[in-house]
N, C-alpha and C. Protein backbone atom coordinates (compact mmCIF):
# COMPACT_ATOMS: atom_id res chain seq x y z
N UNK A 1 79.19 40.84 178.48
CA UNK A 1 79.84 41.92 179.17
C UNK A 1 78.84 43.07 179.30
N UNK A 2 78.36 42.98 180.36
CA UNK A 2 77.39 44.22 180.66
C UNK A 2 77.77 45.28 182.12
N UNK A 3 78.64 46.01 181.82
CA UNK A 3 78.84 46.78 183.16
C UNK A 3 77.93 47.91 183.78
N UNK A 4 77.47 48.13 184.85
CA UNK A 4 76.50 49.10 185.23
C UNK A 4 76.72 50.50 184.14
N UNK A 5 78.37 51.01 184.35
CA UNK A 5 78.12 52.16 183.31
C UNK A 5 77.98 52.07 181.82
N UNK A 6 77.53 51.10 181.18
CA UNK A 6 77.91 51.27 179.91
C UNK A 6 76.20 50.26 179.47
N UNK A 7 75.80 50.86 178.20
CA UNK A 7 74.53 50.26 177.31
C UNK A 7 75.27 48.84 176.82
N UNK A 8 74.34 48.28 176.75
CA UNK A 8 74.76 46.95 176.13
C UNK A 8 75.51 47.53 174.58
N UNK A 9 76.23 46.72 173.84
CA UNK A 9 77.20 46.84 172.85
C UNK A 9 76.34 47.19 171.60
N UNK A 10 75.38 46.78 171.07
CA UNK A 10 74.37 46.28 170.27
C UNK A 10 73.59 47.78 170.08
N UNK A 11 73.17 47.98 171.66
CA UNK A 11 72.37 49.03 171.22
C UNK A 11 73.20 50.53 171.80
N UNK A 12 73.95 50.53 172.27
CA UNK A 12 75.12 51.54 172.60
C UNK A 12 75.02 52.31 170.64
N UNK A 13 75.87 51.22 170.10
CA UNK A 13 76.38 51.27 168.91
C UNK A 13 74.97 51.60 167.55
N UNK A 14 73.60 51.38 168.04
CA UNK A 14 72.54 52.07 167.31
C UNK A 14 72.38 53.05 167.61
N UNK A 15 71.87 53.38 169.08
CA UNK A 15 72.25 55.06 169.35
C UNK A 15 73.73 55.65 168.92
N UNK A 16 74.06 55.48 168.79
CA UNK A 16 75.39 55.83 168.22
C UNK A 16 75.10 56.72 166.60
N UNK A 17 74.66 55.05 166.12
CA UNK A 17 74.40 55.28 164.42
C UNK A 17 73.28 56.48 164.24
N UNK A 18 72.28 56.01 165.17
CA UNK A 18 71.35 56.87 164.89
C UNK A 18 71.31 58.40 165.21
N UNK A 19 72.15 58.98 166.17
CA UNK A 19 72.70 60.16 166.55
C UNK A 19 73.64 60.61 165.62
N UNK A 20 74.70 59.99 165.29
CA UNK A 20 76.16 60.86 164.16
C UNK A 20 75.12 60.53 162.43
N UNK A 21 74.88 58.66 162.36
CA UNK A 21 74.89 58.61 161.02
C UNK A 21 73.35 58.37 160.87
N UNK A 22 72.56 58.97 160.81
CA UNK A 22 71.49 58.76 160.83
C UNK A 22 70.76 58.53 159.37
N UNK A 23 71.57 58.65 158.40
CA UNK A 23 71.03 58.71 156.89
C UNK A 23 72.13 57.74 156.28
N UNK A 24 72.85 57.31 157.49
CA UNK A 24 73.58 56.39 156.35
C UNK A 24 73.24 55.14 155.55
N UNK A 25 74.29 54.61 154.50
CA UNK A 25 73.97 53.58 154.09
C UNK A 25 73.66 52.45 154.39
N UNK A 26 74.68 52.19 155.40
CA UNK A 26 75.31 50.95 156.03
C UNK A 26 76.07 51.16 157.27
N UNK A 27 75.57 50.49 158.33
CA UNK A 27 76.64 50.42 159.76
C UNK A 27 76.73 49.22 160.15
N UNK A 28 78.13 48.80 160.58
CA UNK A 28 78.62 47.72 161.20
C UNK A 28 79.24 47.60 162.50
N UNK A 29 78.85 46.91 163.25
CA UNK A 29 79.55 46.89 164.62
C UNK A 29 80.25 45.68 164.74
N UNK A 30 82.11 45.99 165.11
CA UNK A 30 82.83 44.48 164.28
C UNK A 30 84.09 44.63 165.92
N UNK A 31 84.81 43.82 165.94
CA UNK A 31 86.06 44.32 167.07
C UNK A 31 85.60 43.08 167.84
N UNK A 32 86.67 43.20 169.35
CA UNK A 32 86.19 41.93 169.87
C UNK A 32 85.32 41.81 170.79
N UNK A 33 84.15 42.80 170.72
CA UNK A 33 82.82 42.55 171.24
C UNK A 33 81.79 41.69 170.58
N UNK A 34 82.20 41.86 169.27
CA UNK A 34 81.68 40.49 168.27
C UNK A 34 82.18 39.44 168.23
N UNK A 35 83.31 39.28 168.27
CA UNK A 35 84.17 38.08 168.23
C UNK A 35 84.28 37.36 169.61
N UNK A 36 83.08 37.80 170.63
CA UNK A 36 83.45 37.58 172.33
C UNK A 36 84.16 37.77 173.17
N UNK A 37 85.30 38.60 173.01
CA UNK A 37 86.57 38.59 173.25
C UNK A 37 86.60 39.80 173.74
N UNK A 38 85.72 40.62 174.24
CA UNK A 38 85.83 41.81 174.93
C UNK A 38 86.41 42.02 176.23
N UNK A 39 86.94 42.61 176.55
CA UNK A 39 87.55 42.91 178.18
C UNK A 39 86.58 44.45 178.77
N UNK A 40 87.42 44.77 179.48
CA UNK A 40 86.27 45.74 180.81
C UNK A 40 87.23 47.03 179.57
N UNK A 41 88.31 46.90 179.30
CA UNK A 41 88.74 47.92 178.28
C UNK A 41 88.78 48.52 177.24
N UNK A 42 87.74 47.42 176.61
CA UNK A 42 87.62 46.86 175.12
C UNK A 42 86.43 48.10 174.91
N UNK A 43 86.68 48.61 173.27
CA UNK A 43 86.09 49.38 172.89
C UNK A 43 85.12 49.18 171.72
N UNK A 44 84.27 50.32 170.98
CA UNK A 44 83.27 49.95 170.18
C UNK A 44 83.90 50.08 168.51
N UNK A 45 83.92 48.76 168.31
CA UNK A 45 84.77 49.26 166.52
C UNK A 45 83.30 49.31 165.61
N UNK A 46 82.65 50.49 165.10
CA UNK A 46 81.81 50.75 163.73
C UNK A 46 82.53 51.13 162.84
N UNK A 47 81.76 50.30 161.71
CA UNK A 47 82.25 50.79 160.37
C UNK A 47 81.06 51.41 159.64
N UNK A 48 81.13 52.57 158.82
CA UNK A 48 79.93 53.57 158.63
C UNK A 48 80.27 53.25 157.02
N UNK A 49 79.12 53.53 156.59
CA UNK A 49 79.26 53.40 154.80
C UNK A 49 77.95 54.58 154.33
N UNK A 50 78.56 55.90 154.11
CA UNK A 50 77.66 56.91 153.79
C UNK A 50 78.09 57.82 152.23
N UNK A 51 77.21 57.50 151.71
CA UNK A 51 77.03 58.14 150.03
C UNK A 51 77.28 59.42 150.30
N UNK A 52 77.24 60.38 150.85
CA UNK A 52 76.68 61.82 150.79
C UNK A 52 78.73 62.55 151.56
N UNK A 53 79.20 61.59 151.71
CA UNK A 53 80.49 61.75 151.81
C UNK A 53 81.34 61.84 151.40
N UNK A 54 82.51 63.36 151.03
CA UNK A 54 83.25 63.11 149.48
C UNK A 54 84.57 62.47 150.43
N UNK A 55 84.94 62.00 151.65
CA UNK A 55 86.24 61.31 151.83
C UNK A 55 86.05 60.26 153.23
N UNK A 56 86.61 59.70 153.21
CA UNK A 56 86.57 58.66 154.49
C UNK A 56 87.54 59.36 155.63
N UNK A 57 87.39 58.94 156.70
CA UNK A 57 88.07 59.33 158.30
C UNK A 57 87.95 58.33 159.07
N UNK A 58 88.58 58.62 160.59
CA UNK A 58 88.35 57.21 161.55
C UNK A 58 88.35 58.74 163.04
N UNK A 59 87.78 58.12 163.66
CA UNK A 59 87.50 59.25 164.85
C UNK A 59 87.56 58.40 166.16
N UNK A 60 87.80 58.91 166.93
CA UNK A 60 87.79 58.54 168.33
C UNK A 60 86.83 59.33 169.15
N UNK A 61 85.96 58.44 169.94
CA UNK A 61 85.36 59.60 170.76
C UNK A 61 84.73 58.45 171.92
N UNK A 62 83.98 59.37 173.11
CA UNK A 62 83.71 58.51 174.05
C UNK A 62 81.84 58.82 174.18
N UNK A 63 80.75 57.42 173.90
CA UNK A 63 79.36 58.11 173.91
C UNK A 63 78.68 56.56 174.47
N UNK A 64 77.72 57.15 175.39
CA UNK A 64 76.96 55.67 175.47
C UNK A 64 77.77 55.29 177.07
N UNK A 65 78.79 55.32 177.51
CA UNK A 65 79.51 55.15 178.48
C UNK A 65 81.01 54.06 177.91
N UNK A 66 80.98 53.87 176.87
CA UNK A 66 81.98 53.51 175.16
C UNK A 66 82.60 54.16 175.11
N UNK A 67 84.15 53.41 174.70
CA UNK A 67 84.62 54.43 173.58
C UNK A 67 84.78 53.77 172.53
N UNK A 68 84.73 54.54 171.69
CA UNK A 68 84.17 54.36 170.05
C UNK A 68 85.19 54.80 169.34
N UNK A 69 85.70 53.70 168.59
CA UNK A 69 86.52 53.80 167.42
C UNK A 69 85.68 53.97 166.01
N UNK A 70 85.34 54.74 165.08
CA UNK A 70 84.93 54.78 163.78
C UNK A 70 85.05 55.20 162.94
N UNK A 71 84.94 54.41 161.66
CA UNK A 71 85.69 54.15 160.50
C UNK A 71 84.54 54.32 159.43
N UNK A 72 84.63 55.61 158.74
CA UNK A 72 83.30 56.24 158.01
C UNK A 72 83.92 56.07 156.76
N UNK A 73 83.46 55.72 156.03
CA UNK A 73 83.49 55.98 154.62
C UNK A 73 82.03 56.06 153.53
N UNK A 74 82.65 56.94 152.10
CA UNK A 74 81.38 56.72 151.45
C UNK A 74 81.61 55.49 150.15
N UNK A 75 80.95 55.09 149.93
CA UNK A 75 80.48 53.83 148.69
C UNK A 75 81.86 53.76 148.19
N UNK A 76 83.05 54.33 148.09
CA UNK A 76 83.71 54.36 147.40
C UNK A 76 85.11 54.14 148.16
N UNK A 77 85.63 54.88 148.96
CA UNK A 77 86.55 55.16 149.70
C UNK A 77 87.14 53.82 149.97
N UNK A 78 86.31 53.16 150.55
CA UNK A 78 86.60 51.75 151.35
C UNK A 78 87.69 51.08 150.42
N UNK A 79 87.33 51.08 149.49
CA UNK A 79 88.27 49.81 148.54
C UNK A 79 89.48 50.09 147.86
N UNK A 80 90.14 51.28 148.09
CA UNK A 80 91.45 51.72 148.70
C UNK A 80 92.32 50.77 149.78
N UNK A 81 91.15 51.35 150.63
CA UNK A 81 91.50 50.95 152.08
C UNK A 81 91.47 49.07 151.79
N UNK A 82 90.76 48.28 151.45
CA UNK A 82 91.00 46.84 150.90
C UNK A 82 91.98 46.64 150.01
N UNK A 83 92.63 47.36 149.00
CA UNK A 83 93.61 47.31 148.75
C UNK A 83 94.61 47.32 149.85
N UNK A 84 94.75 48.60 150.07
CA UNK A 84 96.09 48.70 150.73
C UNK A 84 96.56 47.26 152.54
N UNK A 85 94.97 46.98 152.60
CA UNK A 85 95.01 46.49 153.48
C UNK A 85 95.75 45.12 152.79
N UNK A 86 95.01 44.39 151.73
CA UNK A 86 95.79 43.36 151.44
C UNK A 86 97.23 43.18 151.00
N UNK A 87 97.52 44.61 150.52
CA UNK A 87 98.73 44.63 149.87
C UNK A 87 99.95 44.48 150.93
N UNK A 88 99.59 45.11 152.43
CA UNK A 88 100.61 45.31 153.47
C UNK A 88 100.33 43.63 154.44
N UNK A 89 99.47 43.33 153.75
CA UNK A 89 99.06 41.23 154.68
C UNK A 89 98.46 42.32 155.79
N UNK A 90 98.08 43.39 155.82
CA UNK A 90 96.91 42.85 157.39
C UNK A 90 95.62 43.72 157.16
N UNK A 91 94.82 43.01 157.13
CA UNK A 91 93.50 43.43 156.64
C UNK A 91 92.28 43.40 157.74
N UNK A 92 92.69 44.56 158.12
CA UNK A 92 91.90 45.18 159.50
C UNK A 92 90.51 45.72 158.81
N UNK A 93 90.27 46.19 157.92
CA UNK A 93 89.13 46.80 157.38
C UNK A 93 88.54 45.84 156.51
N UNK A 94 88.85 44.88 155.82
CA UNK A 94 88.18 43.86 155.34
C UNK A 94 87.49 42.50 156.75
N UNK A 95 88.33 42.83 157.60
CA UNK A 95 88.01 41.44 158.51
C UNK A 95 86.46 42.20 159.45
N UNK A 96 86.93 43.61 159.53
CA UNK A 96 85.64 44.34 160.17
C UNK A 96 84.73 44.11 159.37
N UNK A 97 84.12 44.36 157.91
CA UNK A 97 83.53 43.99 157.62
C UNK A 97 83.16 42.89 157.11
N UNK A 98 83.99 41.53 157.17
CA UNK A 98 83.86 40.09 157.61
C UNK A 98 83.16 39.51 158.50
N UNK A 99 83.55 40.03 159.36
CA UNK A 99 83.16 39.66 161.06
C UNK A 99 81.97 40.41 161.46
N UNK A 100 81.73 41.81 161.20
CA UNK A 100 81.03 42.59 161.70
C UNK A 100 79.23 42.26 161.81
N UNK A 101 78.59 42.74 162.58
CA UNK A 101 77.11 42.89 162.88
C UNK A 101 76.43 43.56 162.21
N UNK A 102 75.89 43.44 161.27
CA UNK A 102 75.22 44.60 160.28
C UNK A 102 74.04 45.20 161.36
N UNK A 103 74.26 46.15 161.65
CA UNK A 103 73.28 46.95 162.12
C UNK A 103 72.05 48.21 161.45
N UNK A 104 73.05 48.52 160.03
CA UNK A 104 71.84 48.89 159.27
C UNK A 104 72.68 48.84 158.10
N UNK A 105 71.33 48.43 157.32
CA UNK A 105 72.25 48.11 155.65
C UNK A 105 70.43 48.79 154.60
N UNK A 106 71.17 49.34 153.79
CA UNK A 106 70.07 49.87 152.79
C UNK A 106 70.78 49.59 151.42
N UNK A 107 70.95 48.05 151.38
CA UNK A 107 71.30 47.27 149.92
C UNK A 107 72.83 47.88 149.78
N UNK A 108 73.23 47.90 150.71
CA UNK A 108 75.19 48.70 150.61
C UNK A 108 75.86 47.48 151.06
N UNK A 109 76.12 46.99 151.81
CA UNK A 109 76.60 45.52 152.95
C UNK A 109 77.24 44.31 152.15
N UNK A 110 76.13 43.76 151.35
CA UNK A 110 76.36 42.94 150.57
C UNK A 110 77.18 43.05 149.38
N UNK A 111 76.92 44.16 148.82
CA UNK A 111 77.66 44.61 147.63
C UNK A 111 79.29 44.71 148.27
N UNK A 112 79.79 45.60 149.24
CA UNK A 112 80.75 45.77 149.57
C UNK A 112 81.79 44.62 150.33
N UNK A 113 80.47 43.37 151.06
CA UNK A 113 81.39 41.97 151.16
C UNK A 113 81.63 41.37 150.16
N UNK A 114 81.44 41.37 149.01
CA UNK A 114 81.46 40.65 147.68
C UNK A 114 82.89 41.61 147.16
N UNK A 115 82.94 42.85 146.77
CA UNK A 115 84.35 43.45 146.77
C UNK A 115 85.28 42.93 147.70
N UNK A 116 85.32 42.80 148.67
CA UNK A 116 86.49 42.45 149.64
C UNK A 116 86.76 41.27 148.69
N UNK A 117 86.44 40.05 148.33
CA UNK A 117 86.63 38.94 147.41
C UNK A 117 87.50 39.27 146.55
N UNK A 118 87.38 40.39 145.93
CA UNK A 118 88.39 40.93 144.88
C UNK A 118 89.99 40.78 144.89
N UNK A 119 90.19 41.61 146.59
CA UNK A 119 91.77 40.73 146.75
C UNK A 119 92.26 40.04 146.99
């Protein structure tokens, strides 16, 4: 899926990282542009993993010719969010980072797919 207005998915979603999260830990690009399953409507799902953050958020915004769904958290936050996700059966934030494209990892990625295991 490459439309005249919009960067390819891949690197849309590095300029992305590299503009908002530029010191982060870990970024993932997950949704159904990974899974192939994108439409002309379909948007950019990142998941951000930044230390220097005392709470997690999810933001909407439009960059790149995208719109961008993202889901920031720091080292910690996330596994709440894996709880609660397993506890309610739908685990939207564990399958993102299941599925997802590691686009930058500084030894965070791995550690945090190995937690998801937990529930």
């Amino acid at each position: 899926m490459n439309h005249l207005n919009k960067l390819d998915h891949i690197e849309a979603a590095n300029q992305f990282i590299n503009k908002y999260f530029p010191n982060c830990q870990g970024a993932l690009l997950a949704g159904s542009v990974v899974r192939g399953e994108a439409t002309e409507t379909s948007d950019l799902d990142i998941v951000i993993f930044d230390k220097s953050l005392s709470s997690s958020y999810r933001e909407s915004l439009k960059e790149f010719g995208w719109d961008i769904e993202v889901f920031v958290h720091n080292l910690s936050t996330y596994k709440q969010f894996f709880k609660s996700d397993y506890e309610r059966a739908r685990p939207s934030l564990p399958m993102m980072v299941s599925e997802g494209i590691i686009l930058k990892d500084e030894g965070v990625i791995n550690d945090i797919k190995k937690k998801q295991m937990i529930f």
